[in-house]
N, C-alpha and C. Protein backbone atom coordinates (compact mmCIF):
# COMPACT_ATOMS: atom_id res chain seq x y z
N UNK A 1 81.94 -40.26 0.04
CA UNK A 1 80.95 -41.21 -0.38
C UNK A 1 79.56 -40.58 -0.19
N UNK A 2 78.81 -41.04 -1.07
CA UNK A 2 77.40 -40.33 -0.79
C UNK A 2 76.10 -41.73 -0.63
N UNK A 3 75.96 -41.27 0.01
CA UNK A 3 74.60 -42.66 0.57
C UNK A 3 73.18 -42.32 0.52
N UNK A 4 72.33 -43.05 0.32
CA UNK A 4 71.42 -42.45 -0.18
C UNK A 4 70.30 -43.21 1.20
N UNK A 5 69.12 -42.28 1.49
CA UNK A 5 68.46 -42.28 2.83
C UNK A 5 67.15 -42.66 2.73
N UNK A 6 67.10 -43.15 1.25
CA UNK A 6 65.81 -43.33 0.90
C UNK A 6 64.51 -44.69 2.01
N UNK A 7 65.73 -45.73 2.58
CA UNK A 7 65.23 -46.64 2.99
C UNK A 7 64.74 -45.66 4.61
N UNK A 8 65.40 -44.89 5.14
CA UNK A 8 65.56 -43.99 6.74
C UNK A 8 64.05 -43.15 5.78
N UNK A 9 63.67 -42.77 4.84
CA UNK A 9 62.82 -41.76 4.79
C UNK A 9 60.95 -42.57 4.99
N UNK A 10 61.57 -43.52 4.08
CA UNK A 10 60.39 -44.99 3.73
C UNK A 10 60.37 -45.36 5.35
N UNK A 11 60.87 -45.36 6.54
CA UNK A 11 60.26 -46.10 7.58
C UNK A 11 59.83 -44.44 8.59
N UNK A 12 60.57 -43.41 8.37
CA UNK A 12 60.07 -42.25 9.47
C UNK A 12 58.51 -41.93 8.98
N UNK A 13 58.21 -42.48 7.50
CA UNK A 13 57.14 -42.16 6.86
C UNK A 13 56.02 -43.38 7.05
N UNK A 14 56.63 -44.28 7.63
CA UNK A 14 55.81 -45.86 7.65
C UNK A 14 55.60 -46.46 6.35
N UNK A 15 56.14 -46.39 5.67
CA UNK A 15 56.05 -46.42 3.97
C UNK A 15 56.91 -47.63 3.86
N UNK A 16 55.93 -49.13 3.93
CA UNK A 16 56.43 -50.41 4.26
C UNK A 16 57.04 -51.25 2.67
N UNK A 17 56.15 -50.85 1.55
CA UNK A 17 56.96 -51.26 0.38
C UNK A 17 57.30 -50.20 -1.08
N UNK A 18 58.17 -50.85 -1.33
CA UNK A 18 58.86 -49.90 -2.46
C UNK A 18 57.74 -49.53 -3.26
N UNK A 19 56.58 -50.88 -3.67
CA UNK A 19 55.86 -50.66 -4.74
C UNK A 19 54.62 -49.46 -4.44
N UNK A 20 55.18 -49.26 -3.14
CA UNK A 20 53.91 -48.20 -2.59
C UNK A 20 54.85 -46.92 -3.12
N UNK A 21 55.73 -46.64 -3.20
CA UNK A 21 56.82 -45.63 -3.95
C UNK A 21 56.62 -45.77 -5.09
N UNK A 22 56.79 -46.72 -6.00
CA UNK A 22 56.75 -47.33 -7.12
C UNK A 22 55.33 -46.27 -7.98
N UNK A 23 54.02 -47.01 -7.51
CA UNK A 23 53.20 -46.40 -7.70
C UNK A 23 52.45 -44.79 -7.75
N UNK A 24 53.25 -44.55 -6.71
CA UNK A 24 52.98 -42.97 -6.67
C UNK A 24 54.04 -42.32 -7.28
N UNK A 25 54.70 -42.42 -7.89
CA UNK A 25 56.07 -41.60 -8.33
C UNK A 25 56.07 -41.64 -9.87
N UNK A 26 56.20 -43.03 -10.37
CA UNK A 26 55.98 -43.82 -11.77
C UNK A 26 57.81 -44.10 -11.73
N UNK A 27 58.59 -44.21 -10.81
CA UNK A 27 60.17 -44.58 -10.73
C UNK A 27 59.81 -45.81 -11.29
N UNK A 28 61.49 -46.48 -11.47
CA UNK A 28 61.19 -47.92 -12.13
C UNK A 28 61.61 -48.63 -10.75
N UNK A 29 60.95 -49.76 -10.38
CA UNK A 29 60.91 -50.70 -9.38
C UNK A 29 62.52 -51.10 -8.94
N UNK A 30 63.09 -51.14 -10.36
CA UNK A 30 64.86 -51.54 -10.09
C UNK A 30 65.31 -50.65 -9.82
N UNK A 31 65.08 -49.17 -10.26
CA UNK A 31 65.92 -47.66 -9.47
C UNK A 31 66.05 -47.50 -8.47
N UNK A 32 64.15 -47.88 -7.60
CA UNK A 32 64.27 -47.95 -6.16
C UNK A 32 65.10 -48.74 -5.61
N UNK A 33 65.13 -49.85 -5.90
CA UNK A 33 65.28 -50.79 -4.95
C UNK A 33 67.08 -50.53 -5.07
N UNK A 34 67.88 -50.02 -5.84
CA UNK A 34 68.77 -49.76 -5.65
C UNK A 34 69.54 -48.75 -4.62
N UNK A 35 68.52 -48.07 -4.85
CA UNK A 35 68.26 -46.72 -4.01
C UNK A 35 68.15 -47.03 -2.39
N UNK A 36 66.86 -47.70 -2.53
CA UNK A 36 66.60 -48.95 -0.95
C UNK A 36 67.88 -49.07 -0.25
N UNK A 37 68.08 -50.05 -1.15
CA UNK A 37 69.85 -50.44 -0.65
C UNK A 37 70.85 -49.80 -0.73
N UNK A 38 70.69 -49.02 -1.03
CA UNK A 38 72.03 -47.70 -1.37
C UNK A 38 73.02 -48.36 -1.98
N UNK A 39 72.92 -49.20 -3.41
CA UNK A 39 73.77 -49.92 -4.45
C UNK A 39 73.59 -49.00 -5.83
N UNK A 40 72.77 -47.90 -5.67
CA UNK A 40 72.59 -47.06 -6.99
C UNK A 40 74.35 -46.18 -6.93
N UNK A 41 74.65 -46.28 -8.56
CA UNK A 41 75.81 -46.07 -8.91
C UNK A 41 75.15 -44.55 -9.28
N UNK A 42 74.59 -44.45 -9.83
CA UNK A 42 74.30 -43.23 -10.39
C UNK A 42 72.98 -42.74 -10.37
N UNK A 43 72.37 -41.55 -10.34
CA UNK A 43 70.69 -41.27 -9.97
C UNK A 43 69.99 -40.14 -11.32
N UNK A 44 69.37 -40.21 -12.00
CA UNK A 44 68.81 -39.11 -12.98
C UNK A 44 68.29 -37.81 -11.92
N UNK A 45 68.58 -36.82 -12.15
CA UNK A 45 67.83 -35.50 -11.60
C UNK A 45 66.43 -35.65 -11.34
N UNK A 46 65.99 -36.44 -12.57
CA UNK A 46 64.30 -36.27 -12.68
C UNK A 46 63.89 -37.40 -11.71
N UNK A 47 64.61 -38.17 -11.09
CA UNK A 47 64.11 -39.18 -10.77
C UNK A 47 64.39 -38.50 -8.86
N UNK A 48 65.62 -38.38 -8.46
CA UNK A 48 65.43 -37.18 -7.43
C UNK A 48 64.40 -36.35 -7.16
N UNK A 49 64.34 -35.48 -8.09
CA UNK A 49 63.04 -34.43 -8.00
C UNK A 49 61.82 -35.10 -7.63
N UNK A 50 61.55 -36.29 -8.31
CA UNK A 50 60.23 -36.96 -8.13
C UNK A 50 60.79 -37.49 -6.35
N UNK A 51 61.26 -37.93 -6.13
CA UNK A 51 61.30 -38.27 -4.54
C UNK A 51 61.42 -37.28 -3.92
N UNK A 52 61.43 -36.48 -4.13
CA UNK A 52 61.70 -34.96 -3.16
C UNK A 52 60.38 -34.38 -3.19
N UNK A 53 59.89 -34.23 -4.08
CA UNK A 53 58.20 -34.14 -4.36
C UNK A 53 57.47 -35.22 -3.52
N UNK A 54 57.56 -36.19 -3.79
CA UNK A 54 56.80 -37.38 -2.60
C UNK A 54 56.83 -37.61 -1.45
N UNK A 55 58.19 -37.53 -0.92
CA UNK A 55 58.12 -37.09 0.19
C UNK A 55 58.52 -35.46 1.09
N UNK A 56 58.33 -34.51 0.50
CA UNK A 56 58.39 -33.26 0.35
C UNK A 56 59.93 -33.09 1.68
N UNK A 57 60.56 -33.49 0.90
CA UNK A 57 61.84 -32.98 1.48
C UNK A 57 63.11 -32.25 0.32
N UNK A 58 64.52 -32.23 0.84
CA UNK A 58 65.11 -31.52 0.00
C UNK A 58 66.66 -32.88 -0.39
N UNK A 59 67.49 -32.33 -1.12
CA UNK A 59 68.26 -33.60 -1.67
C UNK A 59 69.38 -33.53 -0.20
N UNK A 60 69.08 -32.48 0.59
CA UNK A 60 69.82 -32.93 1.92
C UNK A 60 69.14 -34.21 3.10
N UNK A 61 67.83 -34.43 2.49
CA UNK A 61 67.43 -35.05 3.48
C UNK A 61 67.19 -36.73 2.88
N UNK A 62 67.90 -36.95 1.50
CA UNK A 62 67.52 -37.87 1.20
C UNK A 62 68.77 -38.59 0.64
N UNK A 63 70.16 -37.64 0.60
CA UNK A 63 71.25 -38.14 0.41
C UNK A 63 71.76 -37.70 1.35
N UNK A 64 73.08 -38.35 1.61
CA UNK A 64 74.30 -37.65 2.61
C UNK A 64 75.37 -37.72 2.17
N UNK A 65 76.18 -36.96 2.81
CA UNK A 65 77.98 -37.21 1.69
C UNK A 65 78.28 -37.35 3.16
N UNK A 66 79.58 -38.14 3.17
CA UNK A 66 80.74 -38.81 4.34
C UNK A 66 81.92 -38.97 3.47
N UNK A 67 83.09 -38.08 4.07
CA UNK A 67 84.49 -37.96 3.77
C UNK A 67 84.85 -39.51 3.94
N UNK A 68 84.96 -40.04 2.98
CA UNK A 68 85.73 -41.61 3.17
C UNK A 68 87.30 -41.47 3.56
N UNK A 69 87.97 -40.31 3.68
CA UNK A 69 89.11 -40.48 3.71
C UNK A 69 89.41 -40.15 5.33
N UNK A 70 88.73 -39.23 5.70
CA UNK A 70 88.32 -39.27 6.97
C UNK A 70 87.91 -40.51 8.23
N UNK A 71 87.04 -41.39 7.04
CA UNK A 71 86.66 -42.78 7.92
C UNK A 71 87.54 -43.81 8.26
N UNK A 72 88.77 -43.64 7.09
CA UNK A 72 89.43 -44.94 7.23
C UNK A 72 90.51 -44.50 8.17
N UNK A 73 91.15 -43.53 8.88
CA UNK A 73 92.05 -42.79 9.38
C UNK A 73 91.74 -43.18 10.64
């Protein structure tokens, strides 16, 4: 499973609302907030890149993968 860290990056950064993401990025308000919640099914590259740029990290620090088959065992 892959989870996305976007909400863990938004508070180590003090970065209290999405629309403060929203605005600096030009993402669409519903991408984030999916993202927020880690309910995004699927993510565009370009839309990654732009969060990796904003908050100058890499796609290790903003996703994670966890062996689900591992968890349920």
């Amino acid at each position: 499973m892959i989870n996305c860290k976007l909400s863990s990056l938004m508070g180590e950064r003090k970065i209290l609302k999405i629309s403060d993401v929203v605005n600096a990025t030009g993402i669409n308000r519903n991408t984030l907030t999916a993202l927020y919640y880690d309910r995004a099914i699927r993510i565009e590259l370009s839309v990654a890149d732009k969060l990796c740029k904003y908050f100058d990290c890499n796609m290790n620090d903003l996703f994670e993968y966890t062996d689900d088959e591992n968890e349920e065992q």
